[in-house]
C-alpha atoms as a PDB file:
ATOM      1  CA  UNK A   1      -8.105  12.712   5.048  1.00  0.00           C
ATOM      2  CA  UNK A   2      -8.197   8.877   5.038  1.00  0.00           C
ATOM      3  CA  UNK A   3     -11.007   7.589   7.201  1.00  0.00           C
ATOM      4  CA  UNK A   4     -12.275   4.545   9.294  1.00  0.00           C
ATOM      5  CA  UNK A   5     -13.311   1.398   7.328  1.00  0.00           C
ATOM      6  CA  UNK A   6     -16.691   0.581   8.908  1.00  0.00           C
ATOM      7  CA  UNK A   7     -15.528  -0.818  12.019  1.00  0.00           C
ATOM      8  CA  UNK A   8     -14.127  -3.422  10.172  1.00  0.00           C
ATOM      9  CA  UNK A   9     -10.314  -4.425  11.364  1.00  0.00           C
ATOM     10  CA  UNK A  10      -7.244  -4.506   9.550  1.00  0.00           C
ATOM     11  CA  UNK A  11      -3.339  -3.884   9.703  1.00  0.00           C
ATOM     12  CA  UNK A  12      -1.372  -1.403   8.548  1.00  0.00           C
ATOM     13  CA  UNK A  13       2.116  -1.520   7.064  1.00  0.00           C
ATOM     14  CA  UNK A  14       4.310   0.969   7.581  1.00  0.00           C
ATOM     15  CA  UNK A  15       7.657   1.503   5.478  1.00  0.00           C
ATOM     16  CA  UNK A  16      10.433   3.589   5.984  1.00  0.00           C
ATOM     17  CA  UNK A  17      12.438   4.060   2.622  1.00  0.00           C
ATOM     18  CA  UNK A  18      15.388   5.974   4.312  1.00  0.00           C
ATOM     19  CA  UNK A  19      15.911   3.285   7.365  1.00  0.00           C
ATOM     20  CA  UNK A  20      14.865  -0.011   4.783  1.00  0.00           C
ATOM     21  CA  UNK A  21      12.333  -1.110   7.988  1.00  0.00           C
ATOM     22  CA  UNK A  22       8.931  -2.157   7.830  1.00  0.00           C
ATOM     23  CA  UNK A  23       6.648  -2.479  10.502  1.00  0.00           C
ATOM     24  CA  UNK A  24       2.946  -4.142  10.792  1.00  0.00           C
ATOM     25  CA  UNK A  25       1.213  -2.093  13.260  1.00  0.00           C
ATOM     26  CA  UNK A  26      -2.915  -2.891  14.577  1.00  0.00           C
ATOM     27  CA  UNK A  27      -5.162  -3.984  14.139  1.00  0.00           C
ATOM     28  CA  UNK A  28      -7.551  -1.055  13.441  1.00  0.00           C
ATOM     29  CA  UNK A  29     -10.582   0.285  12.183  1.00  0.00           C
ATOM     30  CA  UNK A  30      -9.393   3.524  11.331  1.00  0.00           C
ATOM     31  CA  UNK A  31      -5.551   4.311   9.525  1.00  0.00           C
ATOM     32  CA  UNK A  32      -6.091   7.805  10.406  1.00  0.00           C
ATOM     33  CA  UNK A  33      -3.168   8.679  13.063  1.00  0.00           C
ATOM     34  CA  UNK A  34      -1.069   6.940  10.990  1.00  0.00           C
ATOM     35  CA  UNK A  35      -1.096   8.683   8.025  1.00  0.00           C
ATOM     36  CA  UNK A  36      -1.212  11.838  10.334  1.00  0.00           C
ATOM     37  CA  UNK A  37       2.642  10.951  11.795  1.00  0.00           C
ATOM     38  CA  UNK A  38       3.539   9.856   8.343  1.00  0.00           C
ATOM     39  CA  UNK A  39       2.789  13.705   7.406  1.00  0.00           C
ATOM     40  CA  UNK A  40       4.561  14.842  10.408  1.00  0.00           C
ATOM     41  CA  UNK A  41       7.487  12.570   9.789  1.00  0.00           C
ATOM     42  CA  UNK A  42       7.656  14.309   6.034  1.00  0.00           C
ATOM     43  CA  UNK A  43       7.662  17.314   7.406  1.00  0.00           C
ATOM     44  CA  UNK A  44      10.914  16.461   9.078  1.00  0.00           C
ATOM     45  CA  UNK A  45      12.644  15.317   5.572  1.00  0.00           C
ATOM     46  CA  UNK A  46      11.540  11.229   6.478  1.00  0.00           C
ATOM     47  CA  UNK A  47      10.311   9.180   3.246  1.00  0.00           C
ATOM     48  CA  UNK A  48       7.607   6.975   5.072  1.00  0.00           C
ATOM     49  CA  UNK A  49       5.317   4.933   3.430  1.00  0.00           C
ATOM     50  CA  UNK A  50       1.365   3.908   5.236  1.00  0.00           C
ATOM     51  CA  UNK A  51      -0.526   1.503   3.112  1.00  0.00           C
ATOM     52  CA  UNK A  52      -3.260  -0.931   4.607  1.00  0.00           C
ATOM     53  CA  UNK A  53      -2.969  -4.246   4.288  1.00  0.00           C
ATOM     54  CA  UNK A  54      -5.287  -6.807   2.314  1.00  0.00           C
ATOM     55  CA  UNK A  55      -5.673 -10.278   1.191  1.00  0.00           C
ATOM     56  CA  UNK A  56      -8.023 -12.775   0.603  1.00  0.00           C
ATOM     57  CA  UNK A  57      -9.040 -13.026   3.952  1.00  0.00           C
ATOM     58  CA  UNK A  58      -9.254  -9.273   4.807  1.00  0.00           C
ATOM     59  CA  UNK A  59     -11.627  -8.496   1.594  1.00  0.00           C
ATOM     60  CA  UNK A  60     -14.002 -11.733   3.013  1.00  0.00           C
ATOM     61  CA  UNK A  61     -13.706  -9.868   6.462  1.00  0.00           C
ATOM     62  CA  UNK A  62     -11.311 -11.904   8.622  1.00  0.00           C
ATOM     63  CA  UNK A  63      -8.639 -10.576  10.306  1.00  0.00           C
ATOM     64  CA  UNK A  64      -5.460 -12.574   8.914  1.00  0.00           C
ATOM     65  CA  UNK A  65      -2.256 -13.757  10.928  1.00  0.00           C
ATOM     66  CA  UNK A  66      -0.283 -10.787  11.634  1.00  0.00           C
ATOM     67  CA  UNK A  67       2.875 -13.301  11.269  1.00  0.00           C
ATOM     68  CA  UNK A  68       1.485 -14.107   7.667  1.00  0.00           C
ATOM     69  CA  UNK A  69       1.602 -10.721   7.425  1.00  0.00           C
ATOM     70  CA  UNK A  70       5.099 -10.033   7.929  1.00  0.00           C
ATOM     71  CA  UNK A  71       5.992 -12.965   6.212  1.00  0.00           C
ATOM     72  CA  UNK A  72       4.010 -11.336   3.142  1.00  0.00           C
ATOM     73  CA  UNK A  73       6.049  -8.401   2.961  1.00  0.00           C
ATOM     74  CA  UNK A  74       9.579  -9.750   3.405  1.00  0.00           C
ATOM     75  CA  UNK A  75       8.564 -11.560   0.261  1.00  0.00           C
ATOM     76  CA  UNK A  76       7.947  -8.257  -1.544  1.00  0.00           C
ATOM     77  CA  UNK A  77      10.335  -6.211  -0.201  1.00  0.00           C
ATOM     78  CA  UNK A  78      12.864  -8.481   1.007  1.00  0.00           C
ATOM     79  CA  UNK A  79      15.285  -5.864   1.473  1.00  0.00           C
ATOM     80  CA  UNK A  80      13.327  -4.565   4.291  1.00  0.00           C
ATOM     81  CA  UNK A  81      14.350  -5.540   7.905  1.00  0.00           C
ATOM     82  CA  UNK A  82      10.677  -5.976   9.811  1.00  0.00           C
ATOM     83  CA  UNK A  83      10.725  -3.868  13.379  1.00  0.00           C
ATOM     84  CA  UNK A  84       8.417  -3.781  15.988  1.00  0.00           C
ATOM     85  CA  UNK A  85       5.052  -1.695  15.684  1.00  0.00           C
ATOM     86  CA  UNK A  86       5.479   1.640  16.857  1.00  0.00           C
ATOM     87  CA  UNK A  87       9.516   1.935  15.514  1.00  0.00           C
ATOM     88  CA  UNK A  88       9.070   3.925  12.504  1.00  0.00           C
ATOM     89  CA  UNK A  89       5.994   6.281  13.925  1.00  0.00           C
ATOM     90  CA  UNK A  90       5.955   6.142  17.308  1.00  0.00           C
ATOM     91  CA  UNK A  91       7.597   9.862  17.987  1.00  0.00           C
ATOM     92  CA  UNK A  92       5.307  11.091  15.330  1.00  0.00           C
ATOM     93  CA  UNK A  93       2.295   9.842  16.331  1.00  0.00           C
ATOM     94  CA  UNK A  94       2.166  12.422  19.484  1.00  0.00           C
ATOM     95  CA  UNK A  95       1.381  15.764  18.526  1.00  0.00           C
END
């Protein structure tokens, strides 16, 4: 089970590989729940992917720009559409 990073905030991205969305979902402390609907969403035959995000400024402790985010990831996987938090895991995340 993944757990809480120390109270210490961050974003999570959130990929789904059958839809070619993205989303940037938090911040949080803990990634839990997500990785819980990504299971759930498996279950179902989904191909989801949970990651947290880092940078420079998230190892030093800040909280970066959730646009600079975004921006990050269309770079890397620029043939993912971005969608609004809650698109990809939203009816998952309820048990």
């Amino acid at each position: 089970m993944v757990r809480g990073r120390g109270g210490q905030s961050f974003f999570v991205i959130v990929v789904d590989r059958d839809k070619k969305e993205f989303s940037v979902e938090g911040p949080t402390s803990d990634e839990t729940k997500w990785h819980e609907a990504r299971e759930r969403g498996e279950a179902k035959g989904r191909h989801i992917d949970v990651s947290p995000y880092q940078d420079w400024d998230s190892l030093d402790g800040k909280l970066p720009d959730i646009e600079k985010i975004i921006e990050s990831q269309k770079r890397a996987d620029h043939h993912l559409k971005h969608v609004p938090p809650g698109t990809i895991l939203g009816k998952y995340m309820l048990r």
